[in-house]
C-alpha atoms as a PDB file:
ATOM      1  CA  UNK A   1       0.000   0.000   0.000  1.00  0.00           C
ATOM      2  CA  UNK A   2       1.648   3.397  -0.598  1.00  0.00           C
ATOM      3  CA  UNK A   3       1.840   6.032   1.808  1.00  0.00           C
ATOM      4  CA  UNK A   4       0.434   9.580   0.648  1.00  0.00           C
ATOM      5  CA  UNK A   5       1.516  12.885   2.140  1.00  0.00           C
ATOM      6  CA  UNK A   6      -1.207  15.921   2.581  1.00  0.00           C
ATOM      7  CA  UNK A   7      -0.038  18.964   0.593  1.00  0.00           C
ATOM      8  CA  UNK A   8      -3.191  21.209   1.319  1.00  0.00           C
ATOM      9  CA  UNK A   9      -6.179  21.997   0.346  1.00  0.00           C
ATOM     10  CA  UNK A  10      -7.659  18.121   0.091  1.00  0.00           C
ATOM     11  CA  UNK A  11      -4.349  17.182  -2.344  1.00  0.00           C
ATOM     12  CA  UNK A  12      -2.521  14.377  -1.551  1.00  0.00           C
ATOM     13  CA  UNK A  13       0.594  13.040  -3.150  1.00  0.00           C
ATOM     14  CA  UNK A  14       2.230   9.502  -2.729  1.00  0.00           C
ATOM     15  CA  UNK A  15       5.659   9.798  -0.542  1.00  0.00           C
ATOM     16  CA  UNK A  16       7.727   7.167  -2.819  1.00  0.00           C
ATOM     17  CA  UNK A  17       6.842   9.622  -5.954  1.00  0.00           C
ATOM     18  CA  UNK A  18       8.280  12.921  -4.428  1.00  0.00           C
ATOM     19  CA  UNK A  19      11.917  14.207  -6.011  1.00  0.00           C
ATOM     20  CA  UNK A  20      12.344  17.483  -4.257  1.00  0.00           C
ATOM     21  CA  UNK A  21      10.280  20.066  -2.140  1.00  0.00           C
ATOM     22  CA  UNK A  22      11.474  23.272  -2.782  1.00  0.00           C
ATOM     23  CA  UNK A  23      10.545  26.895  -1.693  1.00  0.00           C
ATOM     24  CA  UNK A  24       9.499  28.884  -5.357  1.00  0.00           C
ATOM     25  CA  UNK A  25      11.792  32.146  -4.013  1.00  0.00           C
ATOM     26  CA  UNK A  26      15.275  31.005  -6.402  1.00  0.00           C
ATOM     27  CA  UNK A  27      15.575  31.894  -9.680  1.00  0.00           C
ATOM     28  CA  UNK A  28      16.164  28.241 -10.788  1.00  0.00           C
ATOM     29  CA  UNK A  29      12.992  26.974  -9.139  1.00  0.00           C
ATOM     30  CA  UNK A  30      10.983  30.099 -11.052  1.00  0.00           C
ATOM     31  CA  UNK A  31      12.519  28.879 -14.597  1.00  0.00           C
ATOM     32  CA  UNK A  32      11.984  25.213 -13.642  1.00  0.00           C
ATOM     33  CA  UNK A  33       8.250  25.904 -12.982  1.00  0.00           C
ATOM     34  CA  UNK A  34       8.180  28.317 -16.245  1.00  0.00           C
ATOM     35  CA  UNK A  35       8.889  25.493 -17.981  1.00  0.00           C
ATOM     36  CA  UNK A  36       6.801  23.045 -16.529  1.00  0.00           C
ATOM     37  CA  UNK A  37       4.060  25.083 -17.456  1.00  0.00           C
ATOM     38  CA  UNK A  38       5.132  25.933 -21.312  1.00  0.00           C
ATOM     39  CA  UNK A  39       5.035  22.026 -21.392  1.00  0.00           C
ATOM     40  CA  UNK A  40       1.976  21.436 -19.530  1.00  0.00           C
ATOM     41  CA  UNK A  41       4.322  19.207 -16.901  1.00  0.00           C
ATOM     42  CA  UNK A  42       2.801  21.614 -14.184  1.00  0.00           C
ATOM     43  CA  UNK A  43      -0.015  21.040 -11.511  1.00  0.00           C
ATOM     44  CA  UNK A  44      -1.033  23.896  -9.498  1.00  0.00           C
ATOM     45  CA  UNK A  45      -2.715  22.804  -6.097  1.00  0.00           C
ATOM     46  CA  UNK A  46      -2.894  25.943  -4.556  1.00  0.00           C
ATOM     47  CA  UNK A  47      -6.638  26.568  -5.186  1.00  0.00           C
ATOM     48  CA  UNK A  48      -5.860  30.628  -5.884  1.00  0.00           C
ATOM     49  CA  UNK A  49      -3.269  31.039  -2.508  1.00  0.00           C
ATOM     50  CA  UNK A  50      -0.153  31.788  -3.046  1.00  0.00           C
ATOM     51  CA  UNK A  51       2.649  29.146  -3.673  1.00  0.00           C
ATOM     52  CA  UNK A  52       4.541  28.057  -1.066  1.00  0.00           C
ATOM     53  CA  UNK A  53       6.806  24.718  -2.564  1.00  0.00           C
ATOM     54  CA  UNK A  54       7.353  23.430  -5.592  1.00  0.00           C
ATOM     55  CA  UNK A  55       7.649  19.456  -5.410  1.00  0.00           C
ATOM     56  CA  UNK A  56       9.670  17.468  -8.268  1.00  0.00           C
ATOM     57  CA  UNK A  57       8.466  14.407  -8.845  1.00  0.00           C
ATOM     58  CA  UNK A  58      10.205  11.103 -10.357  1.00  0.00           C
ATOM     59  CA  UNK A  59       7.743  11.388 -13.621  1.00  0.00           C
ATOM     60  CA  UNK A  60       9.007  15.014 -14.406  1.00  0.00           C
ATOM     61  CA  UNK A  61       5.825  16.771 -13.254  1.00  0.00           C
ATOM     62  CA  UNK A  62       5.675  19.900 -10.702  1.00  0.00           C
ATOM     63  CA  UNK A  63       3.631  20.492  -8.478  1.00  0.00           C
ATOM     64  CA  UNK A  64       2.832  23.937  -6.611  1.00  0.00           C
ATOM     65  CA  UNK A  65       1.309  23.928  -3.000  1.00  0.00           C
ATOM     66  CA  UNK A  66       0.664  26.105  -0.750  1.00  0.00           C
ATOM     67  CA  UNK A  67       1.651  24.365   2.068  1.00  0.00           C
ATOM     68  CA  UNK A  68       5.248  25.007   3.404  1.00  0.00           C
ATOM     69  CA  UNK A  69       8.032  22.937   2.288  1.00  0.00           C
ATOM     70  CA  UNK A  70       9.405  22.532   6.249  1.00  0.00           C
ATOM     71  CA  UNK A  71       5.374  21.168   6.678  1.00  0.00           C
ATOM     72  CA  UNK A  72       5.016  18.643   4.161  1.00  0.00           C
ATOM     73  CA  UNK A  73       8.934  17.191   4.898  1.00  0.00           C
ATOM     74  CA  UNK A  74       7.883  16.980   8.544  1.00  0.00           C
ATOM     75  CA  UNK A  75       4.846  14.871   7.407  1.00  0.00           C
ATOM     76  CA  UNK A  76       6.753  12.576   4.828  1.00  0.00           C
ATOM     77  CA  UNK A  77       9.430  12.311   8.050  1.00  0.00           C
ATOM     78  CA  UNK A  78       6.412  10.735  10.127  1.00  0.00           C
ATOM     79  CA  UNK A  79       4.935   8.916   7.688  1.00  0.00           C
ATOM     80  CA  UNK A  80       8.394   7.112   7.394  1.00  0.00           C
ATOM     81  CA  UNK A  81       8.262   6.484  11.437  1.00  0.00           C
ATOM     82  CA  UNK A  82       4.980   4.991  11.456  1.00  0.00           C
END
């Protein structure tokens, strides 16, 4: 059974499929997402708030939540305890 991680607002996404969780702030994080979007590789789960993390994951797609990136390691981190 996989484990899934809350990344706000009712979104979920499954721990072993999770690259990176970034904050959007860096310039290489901005272009990364830029081109996510250009190649429709992005998914935006903020619901209209503002981004907060960009996750990588293994497929190649981004995803942008507005959850803090110190919030959703902490619950991959005790998902991984349990």
């Amino acid at each position: 059974m996989k484990d899934f991680v809350h990344v706000g607002t009712n979104s979920y996404i499954a721990v072993d499929d999770i690259e990176t969780v970034s904050p959007p702030e860096s310039a290489p994080i901005k272009r990364l997402v830029s081109t996510a979007k250009d190649e429709d590789r992005c998914v935006e789960l903020t619901y209209g708030r503002r981004t907060k993390s960009v996750i990588t994951l293994q497929s190649g797609k981004i995803v942008l939540s507005s959850t803090l990136p110190q919030t959703i390691i902490q619950r991959i981190a005790e998902k991984k305890c349990d």
